[in-house]
Structures are given as C-alpha cells and as structure tokens.
Protein backbone atom coordinates (compact mmCIF):
# COMPACT_ATOMS: atom_id res chain seq x y z
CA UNK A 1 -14.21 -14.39 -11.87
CA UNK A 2 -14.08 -11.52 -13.84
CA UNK A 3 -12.60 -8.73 -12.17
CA UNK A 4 -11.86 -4.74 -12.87
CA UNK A 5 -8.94 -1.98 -11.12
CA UNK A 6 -9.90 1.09 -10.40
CA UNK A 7 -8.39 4.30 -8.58
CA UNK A 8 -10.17 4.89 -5.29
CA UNK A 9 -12.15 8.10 -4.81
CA UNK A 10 -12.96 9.85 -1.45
CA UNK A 11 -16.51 8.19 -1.33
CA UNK A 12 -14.14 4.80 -1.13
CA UNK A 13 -12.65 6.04 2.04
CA UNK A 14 -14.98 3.77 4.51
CA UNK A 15 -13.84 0.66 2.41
CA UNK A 16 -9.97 1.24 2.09
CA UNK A 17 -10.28 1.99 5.97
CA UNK A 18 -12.24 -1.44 6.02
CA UNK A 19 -9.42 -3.35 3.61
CA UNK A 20 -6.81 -1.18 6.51
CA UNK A 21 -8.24 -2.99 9.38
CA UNK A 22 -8.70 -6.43 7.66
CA UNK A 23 -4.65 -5.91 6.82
CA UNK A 24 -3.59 -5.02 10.49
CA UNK A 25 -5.75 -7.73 11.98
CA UNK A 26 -3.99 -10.27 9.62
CA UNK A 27 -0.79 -8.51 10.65
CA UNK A 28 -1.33 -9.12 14.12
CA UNK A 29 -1.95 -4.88 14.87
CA UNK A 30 -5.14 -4.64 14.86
CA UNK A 31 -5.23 -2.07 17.51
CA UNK A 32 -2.48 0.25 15.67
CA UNK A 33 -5.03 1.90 13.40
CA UNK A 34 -5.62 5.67 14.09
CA UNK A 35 -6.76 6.67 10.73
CA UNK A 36 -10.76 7.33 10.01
CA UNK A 37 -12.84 7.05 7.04
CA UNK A 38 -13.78 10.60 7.34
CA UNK A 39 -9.48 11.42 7.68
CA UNK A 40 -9.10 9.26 4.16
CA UNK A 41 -11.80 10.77 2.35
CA UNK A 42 -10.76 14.21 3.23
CA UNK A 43 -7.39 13.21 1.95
CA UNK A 44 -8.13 11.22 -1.37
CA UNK A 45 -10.23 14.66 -2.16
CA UNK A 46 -7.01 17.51 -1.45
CA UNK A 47 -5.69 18.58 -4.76
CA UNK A 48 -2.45 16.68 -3.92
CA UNK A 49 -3.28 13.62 -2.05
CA UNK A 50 -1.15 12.31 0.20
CA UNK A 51 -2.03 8.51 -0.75
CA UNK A 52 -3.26 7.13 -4.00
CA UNK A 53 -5.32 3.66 -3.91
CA UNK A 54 -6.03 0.80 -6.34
CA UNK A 55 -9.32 -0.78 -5.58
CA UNK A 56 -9.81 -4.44 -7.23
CA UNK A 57 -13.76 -5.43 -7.82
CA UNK A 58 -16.06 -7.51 -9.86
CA UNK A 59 -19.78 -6.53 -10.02
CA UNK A 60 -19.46 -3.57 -7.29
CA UNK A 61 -18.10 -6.49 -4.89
CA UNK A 62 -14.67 -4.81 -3.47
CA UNK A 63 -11.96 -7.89 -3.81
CA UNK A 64 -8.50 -5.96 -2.36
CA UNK A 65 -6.82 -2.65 -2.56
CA UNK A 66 -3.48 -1.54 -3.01
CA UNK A 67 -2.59 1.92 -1.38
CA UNK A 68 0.76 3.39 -2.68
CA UNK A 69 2.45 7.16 -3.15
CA UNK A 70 5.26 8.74 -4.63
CA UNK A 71 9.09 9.19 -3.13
CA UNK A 72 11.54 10.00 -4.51
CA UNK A 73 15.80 8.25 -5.42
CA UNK A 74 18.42 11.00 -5.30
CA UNK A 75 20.73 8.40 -6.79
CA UNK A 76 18.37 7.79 -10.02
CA UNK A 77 16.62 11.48 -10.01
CA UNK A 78 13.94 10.26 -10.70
CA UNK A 79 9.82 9.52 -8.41
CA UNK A 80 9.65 5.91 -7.24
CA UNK A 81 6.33 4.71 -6.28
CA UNK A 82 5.79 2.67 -2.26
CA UNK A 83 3.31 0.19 -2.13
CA UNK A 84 2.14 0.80 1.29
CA UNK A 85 -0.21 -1.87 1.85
CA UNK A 86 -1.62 -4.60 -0.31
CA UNK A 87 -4.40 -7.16 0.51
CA UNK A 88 -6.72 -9.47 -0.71
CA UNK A 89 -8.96 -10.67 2.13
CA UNK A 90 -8.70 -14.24 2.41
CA UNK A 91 -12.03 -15.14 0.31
CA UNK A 92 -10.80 -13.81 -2.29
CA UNK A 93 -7.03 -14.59 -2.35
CA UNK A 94 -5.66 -17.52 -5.22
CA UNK A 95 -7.33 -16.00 -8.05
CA UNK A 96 -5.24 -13.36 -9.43
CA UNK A 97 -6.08 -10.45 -7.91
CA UNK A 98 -3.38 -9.55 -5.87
CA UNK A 99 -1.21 -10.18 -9.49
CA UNK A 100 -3.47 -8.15 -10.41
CA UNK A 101 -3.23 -5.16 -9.22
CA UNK A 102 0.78 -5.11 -8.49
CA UNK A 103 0.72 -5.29 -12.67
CA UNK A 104 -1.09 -1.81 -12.64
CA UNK A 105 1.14 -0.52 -10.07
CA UNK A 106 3.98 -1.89 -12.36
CA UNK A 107 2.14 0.00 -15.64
CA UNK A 108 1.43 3.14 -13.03
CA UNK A 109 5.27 3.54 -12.23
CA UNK A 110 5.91 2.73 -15.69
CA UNK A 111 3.94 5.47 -17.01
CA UNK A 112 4.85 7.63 -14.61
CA UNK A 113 8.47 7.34 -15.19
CA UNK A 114 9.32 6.20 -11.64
CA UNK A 115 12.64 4.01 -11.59
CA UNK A 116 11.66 1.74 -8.82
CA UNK A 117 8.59 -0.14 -6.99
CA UNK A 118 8.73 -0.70 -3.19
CA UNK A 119 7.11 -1.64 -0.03
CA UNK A 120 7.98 -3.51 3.06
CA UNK A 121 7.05 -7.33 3.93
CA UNK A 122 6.94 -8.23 8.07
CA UNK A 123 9.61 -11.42 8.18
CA UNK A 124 7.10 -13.64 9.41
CA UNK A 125 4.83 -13.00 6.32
CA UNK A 126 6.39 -15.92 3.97
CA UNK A 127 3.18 -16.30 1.62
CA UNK A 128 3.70 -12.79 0.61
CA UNK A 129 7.95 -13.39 0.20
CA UNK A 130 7.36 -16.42 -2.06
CA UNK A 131 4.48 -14.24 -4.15
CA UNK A 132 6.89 -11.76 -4.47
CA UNK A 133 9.82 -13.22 -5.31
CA UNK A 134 7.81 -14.92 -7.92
CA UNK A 135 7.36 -11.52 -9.47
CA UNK A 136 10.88 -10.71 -9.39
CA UNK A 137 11.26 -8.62 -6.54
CA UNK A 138 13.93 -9.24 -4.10
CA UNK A 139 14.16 -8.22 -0.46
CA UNK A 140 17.15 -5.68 0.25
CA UNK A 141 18.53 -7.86 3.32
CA UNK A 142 21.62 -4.92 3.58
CA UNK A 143 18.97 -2.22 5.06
CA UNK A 144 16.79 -1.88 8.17
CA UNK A 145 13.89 0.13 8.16
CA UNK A 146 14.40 2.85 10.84
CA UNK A 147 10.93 4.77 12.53
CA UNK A 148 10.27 8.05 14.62
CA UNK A 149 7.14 8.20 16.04
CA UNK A 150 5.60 9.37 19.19
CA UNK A 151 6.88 11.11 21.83
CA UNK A 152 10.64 10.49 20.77
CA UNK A 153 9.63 12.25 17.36
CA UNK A 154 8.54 15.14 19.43
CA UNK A 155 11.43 15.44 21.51
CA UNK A 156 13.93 14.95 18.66
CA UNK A 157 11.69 17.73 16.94
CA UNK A 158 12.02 20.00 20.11
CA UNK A 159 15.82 19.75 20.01
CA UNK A 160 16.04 17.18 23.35
C-alpha cells in the first residue's frame, strides 16, 4: 500500500493523542496519559513547539506517527533529535511504515545538522530491539535513564 509522511499540524492533535493512547495501552500504561488533544494542538500551533510529529497515511487513512524534538550534545556542539514515541498500530505494522518514517527522521536530523538520533525502548519490548538493531542502532547498556516527577520534583525544586 502506497503510503505518504507528513508533519502533523495542530488540527492533528486528536489523532497523535489517539496514536498516544494506542502506544501506552501496548506499553502496558494506559492510565499514565495526562496530555489532551486540546493541550497538543495548542502546542503544535506556539511559534516554537515543544514537540514536532511525523504522521504516516495513505488515502487520508492515518497508519502511525512518530513524535520527536530537539536536544542538544555538549560533547558534539551540535542539536540531536529524540524520537519520543513511535508506533504503528498493529493493523498496520509489517509493511514498511515504521521504516518508514524513522528514514525521514534520519533525512530530518540529517538536514538539520543534528549529530545523533535517539529514543528509549522498555526492555521487555524485543520486536522493537530486533527492528532497531536492524537499522543500526545500538542500545547504550552503560547508562540508566534517571526521572523527576511529581511531588519529589517539587520538593527538590523547593530546596527540601
């Protein structure tokens, strides 16, 4: 099936949050989304987005998404670009698309002179490490992936 990659736009926002909550049910959070449609497309329309989004479709029929944004390597001085989440819901998975739509990440970084693609994989998730790896990406086994969130964010950021 013939299929086209577009950038998302903020009247996209109730489908990426539809693609979000397809991804954390398959990730076994399905309750862990907070964000809105109305909270995305109010953010894919600021004049510096916080979030940028690849939306895969053929005929108008939405096939997977790929949300990413910039950081940034002191080491390298130079933007790198994090996928944040990719799917393919599973109708639609085995034919490409996926492939797909890391290859215009890939081209996005490329042209964007970022030094480095990344994003994080759950350990359990070994479809996604052998499709990867199969790219030529590599995990980075020598680092954990610290978080803040919550109320210990808030006391850290009140000095307790």
């Amino acid at each position: 099936m013939p299929f086209e990659i577009r950038f998302a736009r903020p009247a996209d926002a109730a489908l990426i949050h539809r693609f979000i909550c397809e991804l954390a049910a398959y990730e076994k959070e399905r309750d862990a989304v907070e964000v809105d449609p109305p909270t995305l497309a109010r953010q894919l329309a600021e004049p510096r987005p916080p979030f940028e989004c690849l939306i895969a479709e053929s005929a108008g029929e939405p096939l997977g998404f790929a949300l990413f944004f910039h950081n940034y390597s002191t080491w390298r001085g130079r933007r790198g670009l994090y996928l944040e989440d990719l799917f393919v819901p599973p109708a639609h998975r085995g034919q490409g698309i996926g492939k797909a739509l890391l290859v215009r990440l890939a081209a996005i970084a490329v042209e964007r002179d970022c030094r480095r693609m990344e994003w994080s994989v759950l350990d359990w998730n070994t479809p996604a490490h052998g499709f990867y790896r199969a790219l030529g990406a590599f995990p980075m086994d020598e680092w954990t992936t610290w978080r803040l969130t919550g109320p210990a964010l808030h006391a850290l950021a009140a000095g307790e």
